[in-house]
Protein backbone atom coordinates (compact mmCIF):
# COMPACT_ATOMS: atom_id res chain seq x y z
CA UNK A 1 0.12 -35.83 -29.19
CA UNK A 2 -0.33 -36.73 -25.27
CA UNK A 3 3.13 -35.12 -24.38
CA UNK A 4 2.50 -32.15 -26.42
CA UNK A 5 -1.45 -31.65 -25.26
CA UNK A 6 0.03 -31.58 -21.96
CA UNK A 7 2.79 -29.12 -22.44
CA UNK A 8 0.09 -26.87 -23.24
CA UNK A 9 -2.12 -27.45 -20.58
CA UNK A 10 0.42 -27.35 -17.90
CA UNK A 11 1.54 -23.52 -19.74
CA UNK A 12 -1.84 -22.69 -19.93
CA UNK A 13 -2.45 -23.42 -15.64
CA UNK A 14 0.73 -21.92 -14.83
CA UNK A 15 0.03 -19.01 -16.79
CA UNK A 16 -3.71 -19.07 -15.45
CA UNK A 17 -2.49 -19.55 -11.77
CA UNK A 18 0.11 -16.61 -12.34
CA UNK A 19 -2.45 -13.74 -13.32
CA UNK A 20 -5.33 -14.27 -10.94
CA UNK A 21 -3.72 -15.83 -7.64
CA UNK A 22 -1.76 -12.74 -5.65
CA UNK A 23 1.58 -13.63 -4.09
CA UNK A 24 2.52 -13.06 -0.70
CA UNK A 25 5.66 -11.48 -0.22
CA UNK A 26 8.24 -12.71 1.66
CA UNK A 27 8.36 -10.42 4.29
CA UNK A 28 8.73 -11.41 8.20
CA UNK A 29 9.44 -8.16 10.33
CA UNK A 30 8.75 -5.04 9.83
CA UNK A 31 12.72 -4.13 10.12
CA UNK A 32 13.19 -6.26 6.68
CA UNK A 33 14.59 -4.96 4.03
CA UNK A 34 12.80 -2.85 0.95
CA UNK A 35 13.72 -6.06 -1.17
CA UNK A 36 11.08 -7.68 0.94
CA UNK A 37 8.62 -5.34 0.44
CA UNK A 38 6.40 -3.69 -2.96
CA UNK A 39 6.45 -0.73 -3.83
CA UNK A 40 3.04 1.44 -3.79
CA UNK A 41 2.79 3.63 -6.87
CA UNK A 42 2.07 7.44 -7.50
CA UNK A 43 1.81 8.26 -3.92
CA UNK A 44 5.50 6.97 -2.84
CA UNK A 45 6.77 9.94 -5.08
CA UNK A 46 6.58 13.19 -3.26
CA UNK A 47 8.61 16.20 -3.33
CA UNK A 48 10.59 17.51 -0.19
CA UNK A 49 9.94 20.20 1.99
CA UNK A 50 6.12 20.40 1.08
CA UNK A 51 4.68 19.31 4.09
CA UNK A 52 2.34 22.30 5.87
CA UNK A 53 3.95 22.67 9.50
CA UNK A 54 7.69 22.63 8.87
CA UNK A 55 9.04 19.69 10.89
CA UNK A 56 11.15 17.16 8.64
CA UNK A 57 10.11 14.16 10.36
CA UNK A 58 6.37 15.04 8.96
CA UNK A 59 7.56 15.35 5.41
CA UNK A 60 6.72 12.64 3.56
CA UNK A 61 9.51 11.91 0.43
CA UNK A 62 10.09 9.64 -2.04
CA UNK A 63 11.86 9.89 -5.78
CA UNK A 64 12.22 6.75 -8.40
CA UNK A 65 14.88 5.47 -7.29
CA UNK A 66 14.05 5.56 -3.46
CA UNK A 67 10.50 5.33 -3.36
CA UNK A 68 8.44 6.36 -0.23
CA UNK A 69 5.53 4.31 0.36
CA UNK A 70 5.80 -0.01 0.50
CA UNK A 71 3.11 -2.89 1.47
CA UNK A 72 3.62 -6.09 2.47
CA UNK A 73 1.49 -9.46 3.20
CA UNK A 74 2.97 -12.43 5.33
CA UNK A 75 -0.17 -14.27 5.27
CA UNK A 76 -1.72 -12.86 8.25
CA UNK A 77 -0.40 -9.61 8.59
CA UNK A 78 -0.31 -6.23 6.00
CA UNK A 79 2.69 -4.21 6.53
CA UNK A 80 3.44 -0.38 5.62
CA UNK A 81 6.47 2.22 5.39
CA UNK A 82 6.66 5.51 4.94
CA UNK A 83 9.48 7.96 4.34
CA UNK A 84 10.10 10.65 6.59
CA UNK A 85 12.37 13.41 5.52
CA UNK A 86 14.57 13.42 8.57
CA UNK A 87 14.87 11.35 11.62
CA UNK A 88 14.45 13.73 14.90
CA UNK A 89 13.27 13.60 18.61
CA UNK A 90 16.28 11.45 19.37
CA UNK A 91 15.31 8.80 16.96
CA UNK A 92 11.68 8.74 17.89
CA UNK A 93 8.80 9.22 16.19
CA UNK A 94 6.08 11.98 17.88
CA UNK A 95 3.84 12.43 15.19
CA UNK A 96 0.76 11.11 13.17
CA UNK A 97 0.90 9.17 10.42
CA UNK A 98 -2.20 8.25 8.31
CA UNK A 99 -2.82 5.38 5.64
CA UNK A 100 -6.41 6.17 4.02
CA UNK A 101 -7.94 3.33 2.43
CA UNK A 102 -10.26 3.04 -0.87
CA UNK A 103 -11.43 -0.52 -0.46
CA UNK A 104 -14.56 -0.05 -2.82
CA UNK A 105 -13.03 1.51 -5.66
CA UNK A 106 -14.69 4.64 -5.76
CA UNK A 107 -12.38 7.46 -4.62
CA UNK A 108 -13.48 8.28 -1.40
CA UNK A 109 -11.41 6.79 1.74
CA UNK A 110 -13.40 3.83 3.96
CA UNK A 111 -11.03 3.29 6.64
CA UNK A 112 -7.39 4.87 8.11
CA UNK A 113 -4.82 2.99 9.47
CA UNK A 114 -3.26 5.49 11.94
CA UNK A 115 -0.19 5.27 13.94
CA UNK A 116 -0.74 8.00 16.92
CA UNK A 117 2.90 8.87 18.83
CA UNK A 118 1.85 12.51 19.87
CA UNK A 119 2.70 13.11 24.09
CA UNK A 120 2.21 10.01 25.68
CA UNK A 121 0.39 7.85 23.25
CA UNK A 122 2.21 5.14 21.40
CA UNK A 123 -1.09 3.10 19.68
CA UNK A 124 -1.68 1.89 15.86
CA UNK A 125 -5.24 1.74 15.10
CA UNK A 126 -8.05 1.67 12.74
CA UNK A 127 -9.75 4.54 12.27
CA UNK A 128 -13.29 5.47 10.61
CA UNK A 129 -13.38 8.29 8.33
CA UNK A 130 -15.71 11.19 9.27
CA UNK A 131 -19.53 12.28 7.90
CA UNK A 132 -18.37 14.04 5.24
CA UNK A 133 -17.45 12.58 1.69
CA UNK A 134 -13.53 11.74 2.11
CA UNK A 135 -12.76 12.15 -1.32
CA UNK A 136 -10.39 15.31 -0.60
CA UNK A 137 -8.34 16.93 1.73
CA UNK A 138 -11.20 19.53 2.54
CA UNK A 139 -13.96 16.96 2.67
CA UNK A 140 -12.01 14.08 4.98
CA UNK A 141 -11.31 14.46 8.33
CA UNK A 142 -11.03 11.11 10.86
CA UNK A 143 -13.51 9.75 13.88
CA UNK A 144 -12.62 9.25 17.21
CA UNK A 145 -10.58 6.14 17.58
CA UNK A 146 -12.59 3.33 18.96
CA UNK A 147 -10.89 1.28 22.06
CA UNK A 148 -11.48 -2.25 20.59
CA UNK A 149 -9.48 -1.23 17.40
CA UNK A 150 -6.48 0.24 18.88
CA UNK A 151 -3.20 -1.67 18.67
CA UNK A 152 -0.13 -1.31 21.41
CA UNK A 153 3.11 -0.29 19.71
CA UNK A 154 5.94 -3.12 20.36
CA UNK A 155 8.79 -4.07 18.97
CA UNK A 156 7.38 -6.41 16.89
CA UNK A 157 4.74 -4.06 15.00
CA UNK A 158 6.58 -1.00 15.08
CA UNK A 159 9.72 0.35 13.91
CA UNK A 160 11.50 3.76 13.14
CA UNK A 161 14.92 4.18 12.12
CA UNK A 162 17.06 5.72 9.91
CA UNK A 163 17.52 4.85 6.57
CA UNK A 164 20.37 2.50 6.04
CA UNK A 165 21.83 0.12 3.03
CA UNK A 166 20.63 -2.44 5.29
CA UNK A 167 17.27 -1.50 5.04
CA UNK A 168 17.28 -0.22 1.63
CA UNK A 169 19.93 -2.39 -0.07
CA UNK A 170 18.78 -1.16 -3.84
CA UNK A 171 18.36 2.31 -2.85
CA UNK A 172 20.28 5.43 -4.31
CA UNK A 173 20.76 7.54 -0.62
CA UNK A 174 19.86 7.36 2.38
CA UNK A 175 18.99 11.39 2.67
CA UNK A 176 17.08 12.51 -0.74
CA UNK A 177 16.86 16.30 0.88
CA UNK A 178 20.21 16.76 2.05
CA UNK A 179 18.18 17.54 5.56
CA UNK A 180 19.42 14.77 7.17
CA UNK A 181 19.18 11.12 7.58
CA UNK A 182 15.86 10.08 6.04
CA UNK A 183 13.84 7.56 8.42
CA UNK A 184 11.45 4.74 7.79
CA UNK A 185 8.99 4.39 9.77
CA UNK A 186 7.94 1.00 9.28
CA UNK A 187 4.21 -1.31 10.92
CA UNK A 188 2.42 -4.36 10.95
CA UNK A 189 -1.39 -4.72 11.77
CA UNK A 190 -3.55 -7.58 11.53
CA UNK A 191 -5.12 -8.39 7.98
CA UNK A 192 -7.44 -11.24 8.77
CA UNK A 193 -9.82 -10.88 11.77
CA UNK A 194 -14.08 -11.25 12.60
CA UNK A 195 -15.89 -7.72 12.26
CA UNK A 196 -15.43 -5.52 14.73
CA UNK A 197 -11.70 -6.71 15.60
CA UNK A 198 -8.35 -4.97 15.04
CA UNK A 199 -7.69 -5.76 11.97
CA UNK A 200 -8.04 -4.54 8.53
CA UNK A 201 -10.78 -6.88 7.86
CA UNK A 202 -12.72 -6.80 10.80
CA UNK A 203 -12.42 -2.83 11.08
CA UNK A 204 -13.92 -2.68 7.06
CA UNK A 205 -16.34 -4.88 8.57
CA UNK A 206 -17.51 -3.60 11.95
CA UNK A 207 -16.98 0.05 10.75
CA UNK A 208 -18.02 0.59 6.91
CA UNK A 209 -19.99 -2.95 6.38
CA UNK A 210 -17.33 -3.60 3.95
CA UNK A 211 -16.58 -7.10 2.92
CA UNK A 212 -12.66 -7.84 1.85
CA UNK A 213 -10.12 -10.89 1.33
CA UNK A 214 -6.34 -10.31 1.02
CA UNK A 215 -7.04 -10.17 -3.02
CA UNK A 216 -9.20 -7.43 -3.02
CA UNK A 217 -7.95 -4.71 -4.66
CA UNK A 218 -7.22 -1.24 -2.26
CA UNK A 219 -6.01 2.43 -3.46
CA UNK A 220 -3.94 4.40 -0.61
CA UNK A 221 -3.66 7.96 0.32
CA UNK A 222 -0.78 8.50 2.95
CA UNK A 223 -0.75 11.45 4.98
CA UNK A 224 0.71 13.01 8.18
CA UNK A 225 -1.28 15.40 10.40
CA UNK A 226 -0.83 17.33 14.02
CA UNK A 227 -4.11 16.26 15.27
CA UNK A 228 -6.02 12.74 15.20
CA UNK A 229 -9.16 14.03 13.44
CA UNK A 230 -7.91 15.53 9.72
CA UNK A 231 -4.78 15.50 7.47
CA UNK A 232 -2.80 18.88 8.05
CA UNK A 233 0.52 18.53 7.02
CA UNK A 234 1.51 16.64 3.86
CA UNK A 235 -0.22 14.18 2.09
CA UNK A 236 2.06 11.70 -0.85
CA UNK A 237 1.89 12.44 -3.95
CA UNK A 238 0.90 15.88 -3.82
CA UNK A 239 3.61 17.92 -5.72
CA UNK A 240 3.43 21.05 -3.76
CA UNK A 241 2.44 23.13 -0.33
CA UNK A 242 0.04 25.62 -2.03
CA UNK A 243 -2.46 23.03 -3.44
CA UNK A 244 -6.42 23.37 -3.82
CA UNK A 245 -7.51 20.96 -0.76
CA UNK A 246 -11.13 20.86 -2.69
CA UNK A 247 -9.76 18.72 -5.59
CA UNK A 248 -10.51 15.02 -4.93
CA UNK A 249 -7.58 12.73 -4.42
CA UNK A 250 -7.75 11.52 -7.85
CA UNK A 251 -7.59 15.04 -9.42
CA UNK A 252 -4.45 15.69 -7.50
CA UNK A 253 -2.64 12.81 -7.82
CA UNK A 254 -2.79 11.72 -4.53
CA UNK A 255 -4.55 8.43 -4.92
CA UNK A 256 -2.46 5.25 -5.25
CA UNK A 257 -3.99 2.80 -8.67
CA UNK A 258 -5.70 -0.37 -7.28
CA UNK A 259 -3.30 -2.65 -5.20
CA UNK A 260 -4.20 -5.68 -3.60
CA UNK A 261 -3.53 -6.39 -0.09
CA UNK A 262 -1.34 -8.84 -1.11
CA UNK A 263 0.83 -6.80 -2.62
CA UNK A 264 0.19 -7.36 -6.38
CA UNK A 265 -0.52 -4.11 -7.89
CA UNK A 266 -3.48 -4.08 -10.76
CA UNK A 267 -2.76 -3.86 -14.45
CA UNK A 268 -2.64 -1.12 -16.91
CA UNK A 269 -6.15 -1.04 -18.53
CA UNK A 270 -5.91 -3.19 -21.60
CA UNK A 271 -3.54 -5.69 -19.94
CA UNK A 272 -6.21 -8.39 -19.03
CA UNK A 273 -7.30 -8.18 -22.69
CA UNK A 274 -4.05 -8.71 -24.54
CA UNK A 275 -3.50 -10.91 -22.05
CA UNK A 276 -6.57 -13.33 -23.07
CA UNK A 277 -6.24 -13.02 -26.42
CA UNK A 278 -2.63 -14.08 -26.15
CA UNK A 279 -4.25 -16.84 -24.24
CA UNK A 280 -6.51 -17.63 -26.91
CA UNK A 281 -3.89 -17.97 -30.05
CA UNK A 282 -1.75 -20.02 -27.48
CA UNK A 283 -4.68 -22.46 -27.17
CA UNK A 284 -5.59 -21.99 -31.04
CA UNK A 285 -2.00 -22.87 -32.17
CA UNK A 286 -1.91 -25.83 -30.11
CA UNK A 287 -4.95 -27.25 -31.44
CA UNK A 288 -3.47 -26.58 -34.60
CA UNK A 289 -0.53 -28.42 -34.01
CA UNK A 290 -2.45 -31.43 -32.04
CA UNK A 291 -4.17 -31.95 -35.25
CA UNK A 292 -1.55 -31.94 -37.60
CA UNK A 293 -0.27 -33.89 -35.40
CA UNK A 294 -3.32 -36.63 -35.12
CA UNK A 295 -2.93 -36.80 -39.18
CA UNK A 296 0.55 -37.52 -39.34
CA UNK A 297 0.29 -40.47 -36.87
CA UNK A 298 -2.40 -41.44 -38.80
């Protein structure tokens, strides 16, 4: 009876510590490969040549079997990568690139992470959203960056290069629009941080009161722009050029589901459930079987 109560005990913790603690992933550079990273649904799908302005190395891609959007978590740091439909400028990046962030769960975008490469400027940073509701592409547009949450490209938070099997060891090609080399464009930012710091927590924080740990659960919208204050040239997810800007992010599609910052993306609805009740006639036939048990050593 011991050795059997125990057996299901120690399935019931492992199976308890599996579905509510996220797992970091086992990333350490922003140059590692996609195997190290997770894949962000819905908005890592996007079709090619849609992106407003014409230049390839703003058009954001991504099919099944290459996807176009990834997250990572080493602990400290969140990670993200894009994919750009061509790598130009000599193998260097000169555009904007925008991760929106939904950290309450209610469609509209808190916070950007922006990585600014226009002229001069080489800077990641946290941006606020502006006055207006930021729940679609007509109604968002981004604040002036703030000096105490900008970030100095280096090495070791940036990275843009083309796509190789090196860095995409599972994918399918390494040019999904037969435009060229397709480029990742791959960063790191600070996750944990005080409010009002450079980092994901601290901008939520200092910037929208917002309260978050590494398991709380974020929705994306990724977009690339020609100017720091709105999103102008494609945004993920979005299956075309010619779409109605007024439709909220959910309504088009352009919303990732609920991911935490971890990496561990939410469950269908229904999942948790199932999942309990599965949980619960686990327990039930081990009781069961305890106390047929007690009666036959009895």
């Amino acid at each position: 009876m011991k050795r059997t109560l125990g057996l299901i005990v120690l399935h019931l913790c492992m199976v308890g510590v599996w579905s509510t603690v996220a797992i970091a992933a086992t990333i350490t550079s922003v140059t590692d490969p996609t195997t190290n990273w997770t894949s962000v649904p819905v908005i890592g799908l996007d079709p090619s040549t849609d992106q407003q302005t014409g230049q390839a190395d703003a058009d954001l891609v991504g099919i099944v079997a290459n996807p176009g959007f990834y997250t990572a978590f080493d602990g400290t740091n969140i990670y993200f990568r894009a994919r750009l439909s061509a790598v130009t400028n000599g193998g260097n990046f000169k555009g904007l690139l925008w991760i929106g962030i939904d950290a309450n769960q209610d469609g509209a975008l808190d916070l950007f992470v922006g990585v600014n490469n226009q002229g001069s400027t080489t800077e990641l940073g946290f941006f606020a959203p502006g006055a207006g509701l930021n729940n679609s592409p007509s109604t968002t547009s981004i604040a002036n960056g703030l000096a105490q949450y900008q970030i100095a490209e280096t090495a070791t938070n940036f990275n843009y290069q083309a796509v190789n099997s090196t860095l995409d060891p599972t994918g399918t090609t390494t040019d999904i629009n037969n435009d060229g080399i397709d480029a990742f464009l791959s960063i790191r930012v600070p996750f944990l941080g005080v409010s009002g710091s450079a980092s994901l927590q601290g901008a939520l924080a200092g910037l929208d009161s917002i309260s978050v740990t590494q398991n709380t659960k974020f929705s994306y919208v990724l977009a690339t722009s020609t100017q720091p204050n709105s999103l102008n040239q494609d945004i993920g997810g979005v299956n075309n050029k010619t779409f109605n800007p007024a439709l909220t992010y959910i309504q088009l599609g352009a919303i990732s589901p609920p991911i935490t910052g971890t990496g561990v993306v939410a469950p269908e609805p229904g999942t948790v459930g199932y999942f309990s009740i599965s949980l619960g006639l686990l327990a039930a036939i081990g009781v069961g079987r305890m106390k047929h048990r007690v009666k036959a050593d009895a």
